[in-house]
N, C-alpha and C. Protein backbone atom coordinates (compact mmCIF):
# COMPACT_ATOMS: atom_id res chain seq x y z
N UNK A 1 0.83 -1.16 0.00
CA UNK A 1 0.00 0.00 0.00
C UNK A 1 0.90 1.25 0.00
N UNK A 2 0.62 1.90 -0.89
CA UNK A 2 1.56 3.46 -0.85
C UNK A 2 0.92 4.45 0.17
N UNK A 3 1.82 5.09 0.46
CA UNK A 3 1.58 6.45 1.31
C UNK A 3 0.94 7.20 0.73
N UNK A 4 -0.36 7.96 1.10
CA UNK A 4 -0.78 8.90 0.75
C UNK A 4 -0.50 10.14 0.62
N UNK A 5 -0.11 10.74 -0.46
CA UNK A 5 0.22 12.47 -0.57
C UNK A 5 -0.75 13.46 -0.22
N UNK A 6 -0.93 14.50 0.21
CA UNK A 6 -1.81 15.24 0.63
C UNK A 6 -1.45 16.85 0.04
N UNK A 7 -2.64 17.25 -0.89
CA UNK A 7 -1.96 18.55 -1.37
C UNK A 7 -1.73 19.73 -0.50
N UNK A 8 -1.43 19.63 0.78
CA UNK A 8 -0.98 20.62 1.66
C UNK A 8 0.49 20.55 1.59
N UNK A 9 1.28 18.91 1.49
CA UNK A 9 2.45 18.30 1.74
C UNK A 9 2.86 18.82 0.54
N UNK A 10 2.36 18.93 -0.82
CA UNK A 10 2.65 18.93 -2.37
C UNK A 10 3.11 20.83 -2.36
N UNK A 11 1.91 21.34 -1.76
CA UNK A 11 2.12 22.98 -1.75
C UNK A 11 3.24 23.55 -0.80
N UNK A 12 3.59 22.71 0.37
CA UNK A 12 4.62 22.74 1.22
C UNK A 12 6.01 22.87 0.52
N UNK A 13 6.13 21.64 0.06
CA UNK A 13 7.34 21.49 -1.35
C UNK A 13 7.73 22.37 -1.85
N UNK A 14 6.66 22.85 -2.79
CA UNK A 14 6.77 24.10 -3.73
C UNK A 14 7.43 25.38 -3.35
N UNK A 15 6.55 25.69 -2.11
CA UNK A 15 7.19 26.56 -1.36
C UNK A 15 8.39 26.87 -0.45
N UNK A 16 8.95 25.71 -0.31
CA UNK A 16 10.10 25.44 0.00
C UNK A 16 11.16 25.60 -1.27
N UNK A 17 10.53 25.15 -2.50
CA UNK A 17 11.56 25.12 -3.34
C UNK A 17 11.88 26.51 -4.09
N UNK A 18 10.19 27.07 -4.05
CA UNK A 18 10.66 28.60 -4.12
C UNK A 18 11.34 29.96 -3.31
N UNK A 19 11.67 29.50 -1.99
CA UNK A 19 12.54 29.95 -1.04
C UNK A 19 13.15 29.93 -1.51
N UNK A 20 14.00 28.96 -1.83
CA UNK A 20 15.58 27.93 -1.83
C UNK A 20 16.05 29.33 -3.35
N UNK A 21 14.96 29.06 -4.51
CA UNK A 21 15.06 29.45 -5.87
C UNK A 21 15.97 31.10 -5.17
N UNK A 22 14.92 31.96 -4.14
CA UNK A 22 14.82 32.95 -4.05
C UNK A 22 16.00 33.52 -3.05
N UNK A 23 16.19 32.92 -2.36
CA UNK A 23 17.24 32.90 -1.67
C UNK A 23 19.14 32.76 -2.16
N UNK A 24 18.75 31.64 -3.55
CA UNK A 24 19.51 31.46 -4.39
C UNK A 24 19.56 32.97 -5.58
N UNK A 25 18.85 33.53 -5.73
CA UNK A 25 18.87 34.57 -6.92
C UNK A 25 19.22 35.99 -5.90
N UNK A 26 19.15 35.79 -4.96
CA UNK A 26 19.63 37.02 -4.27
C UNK A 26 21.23 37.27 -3.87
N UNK A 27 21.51 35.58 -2.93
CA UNK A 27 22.77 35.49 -2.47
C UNK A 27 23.96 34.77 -3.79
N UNK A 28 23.48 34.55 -4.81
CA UNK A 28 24.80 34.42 -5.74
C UNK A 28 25.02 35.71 -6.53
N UNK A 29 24.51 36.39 -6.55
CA UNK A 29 25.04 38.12 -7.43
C UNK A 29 26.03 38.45 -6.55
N UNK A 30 25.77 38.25 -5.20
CA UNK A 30 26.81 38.97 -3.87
C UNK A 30 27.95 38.28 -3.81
N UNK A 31 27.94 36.94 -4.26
CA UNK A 31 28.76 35.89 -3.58
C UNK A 31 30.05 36.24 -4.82
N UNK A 32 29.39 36.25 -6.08
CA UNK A 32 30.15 36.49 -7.41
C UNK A 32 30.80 37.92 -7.21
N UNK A 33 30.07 38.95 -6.16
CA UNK A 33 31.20 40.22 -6.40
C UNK A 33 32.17 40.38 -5.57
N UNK A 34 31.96 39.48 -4.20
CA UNK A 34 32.83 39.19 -3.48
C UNK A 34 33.92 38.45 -3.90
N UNK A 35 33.52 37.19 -4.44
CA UNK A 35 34.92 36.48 -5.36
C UNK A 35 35.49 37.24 -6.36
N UNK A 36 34.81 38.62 -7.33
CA UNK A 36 35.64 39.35 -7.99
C UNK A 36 36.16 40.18 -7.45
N UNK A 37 35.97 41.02 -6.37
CA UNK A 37 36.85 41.58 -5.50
C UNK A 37 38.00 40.96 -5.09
N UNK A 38 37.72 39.91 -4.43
CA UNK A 38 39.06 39.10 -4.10
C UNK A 38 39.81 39.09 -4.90
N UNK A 39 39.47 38.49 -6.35
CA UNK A 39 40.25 37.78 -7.37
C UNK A 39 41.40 39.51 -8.37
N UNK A 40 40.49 40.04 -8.18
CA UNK A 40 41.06 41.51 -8.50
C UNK A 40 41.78 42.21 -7.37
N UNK A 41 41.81 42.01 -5.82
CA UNK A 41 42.88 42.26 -5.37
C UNK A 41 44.25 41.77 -5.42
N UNK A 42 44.01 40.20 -5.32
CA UNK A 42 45.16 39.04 -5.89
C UNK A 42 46.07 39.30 -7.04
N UNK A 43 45.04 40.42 -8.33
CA UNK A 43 45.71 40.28 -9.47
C UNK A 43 46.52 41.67 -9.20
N UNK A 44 45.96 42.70 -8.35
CA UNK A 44 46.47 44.30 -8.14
C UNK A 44 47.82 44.29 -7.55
N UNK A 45 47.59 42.92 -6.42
CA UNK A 45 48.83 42.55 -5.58
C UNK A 45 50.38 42.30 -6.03
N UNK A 46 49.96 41.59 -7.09
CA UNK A 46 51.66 40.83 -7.82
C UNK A 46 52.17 42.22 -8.12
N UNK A 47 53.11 41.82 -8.54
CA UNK A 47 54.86 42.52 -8.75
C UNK A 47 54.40 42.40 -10.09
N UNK A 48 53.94 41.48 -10.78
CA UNK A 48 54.33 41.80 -12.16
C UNK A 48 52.80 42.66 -12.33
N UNK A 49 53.24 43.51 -13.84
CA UNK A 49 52.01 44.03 -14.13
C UNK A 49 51.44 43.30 -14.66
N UNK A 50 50.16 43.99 -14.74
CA UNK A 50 49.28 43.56 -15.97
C UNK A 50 49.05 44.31 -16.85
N UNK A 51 48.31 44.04 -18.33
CA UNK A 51 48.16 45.01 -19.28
C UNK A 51 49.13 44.75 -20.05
N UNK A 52 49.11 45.89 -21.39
CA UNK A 52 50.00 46.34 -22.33
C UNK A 52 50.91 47.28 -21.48
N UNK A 53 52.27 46.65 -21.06
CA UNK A 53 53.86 47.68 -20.73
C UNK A 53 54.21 48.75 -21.48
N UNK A 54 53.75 48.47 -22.95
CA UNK A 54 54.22 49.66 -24.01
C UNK A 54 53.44 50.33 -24.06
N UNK A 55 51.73 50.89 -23.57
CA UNK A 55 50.84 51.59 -23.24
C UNK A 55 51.59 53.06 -22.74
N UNK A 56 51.30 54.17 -23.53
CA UNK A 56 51.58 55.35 -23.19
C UNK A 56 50.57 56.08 -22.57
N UNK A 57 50.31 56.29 -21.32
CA UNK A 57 49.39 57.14 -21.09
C UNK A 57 49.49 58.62 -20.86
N UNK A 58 48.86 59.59 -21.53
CA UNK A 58 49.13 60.93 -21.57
C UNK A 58 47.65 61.81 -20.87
N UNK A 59 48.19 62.59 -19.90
CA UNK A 59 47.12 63.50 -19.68
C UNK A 59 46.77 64.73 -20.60
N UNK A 60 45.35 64.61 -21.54
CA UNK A 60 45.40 65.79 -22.21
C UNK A 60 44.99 67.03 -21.86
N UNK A 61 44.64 66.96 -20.71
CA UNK A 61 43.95 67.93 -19.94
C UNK A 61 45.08 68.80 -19.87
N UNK A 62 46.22 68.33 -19.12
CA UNK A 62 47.65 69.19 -18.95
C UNK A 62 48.31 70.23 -20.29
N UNK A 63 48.30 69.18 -21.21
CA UNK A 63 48.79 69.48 -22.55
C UNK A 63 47.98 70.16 -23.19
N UNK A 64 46.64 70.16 -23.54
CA UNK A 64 46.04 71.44 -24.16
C UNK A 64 45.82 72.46 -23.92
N UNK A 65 45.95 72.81 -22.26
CA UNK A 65 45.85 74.17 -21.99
C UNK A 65 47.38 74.56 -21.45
N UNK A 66 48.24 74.68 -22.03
CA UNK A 66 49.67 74.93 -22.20
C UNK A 66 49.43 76.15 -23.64
């Protein structure tokens, strides 16, 4: 003989699973900017650079009003 399901037990579920959904769509946006923070301090940290080395950067602000 099987157990009987009861649609209170069925709507219980649901709602549990839409917590979980909701709880999930809130706390992984945060979790992802926290690991890119980290991962971008790690990369700020090293000795070596990053980027293009032969990159000239010029302020034109300085230079046009000369």
């Amino acid at each position: 003989m099987r157990p009987k399901k009861s649609w209170v037990d069925f709507f219980l579920y649901l709602g549990r699973v839409f917590v979980l959904l909701i709880i999930l769509a809130v706390l992984l946006p945060k979790l992802v900017a926290v690991c890119n923070s980290l991962m971008s301090s790690m990369l700020h940290n090293e000795k070596n650079p990053h980027g293009n080395p032969l990159r000239v950067e010029i302020n034109l602000s300085r230079e046009i009003n000369i």
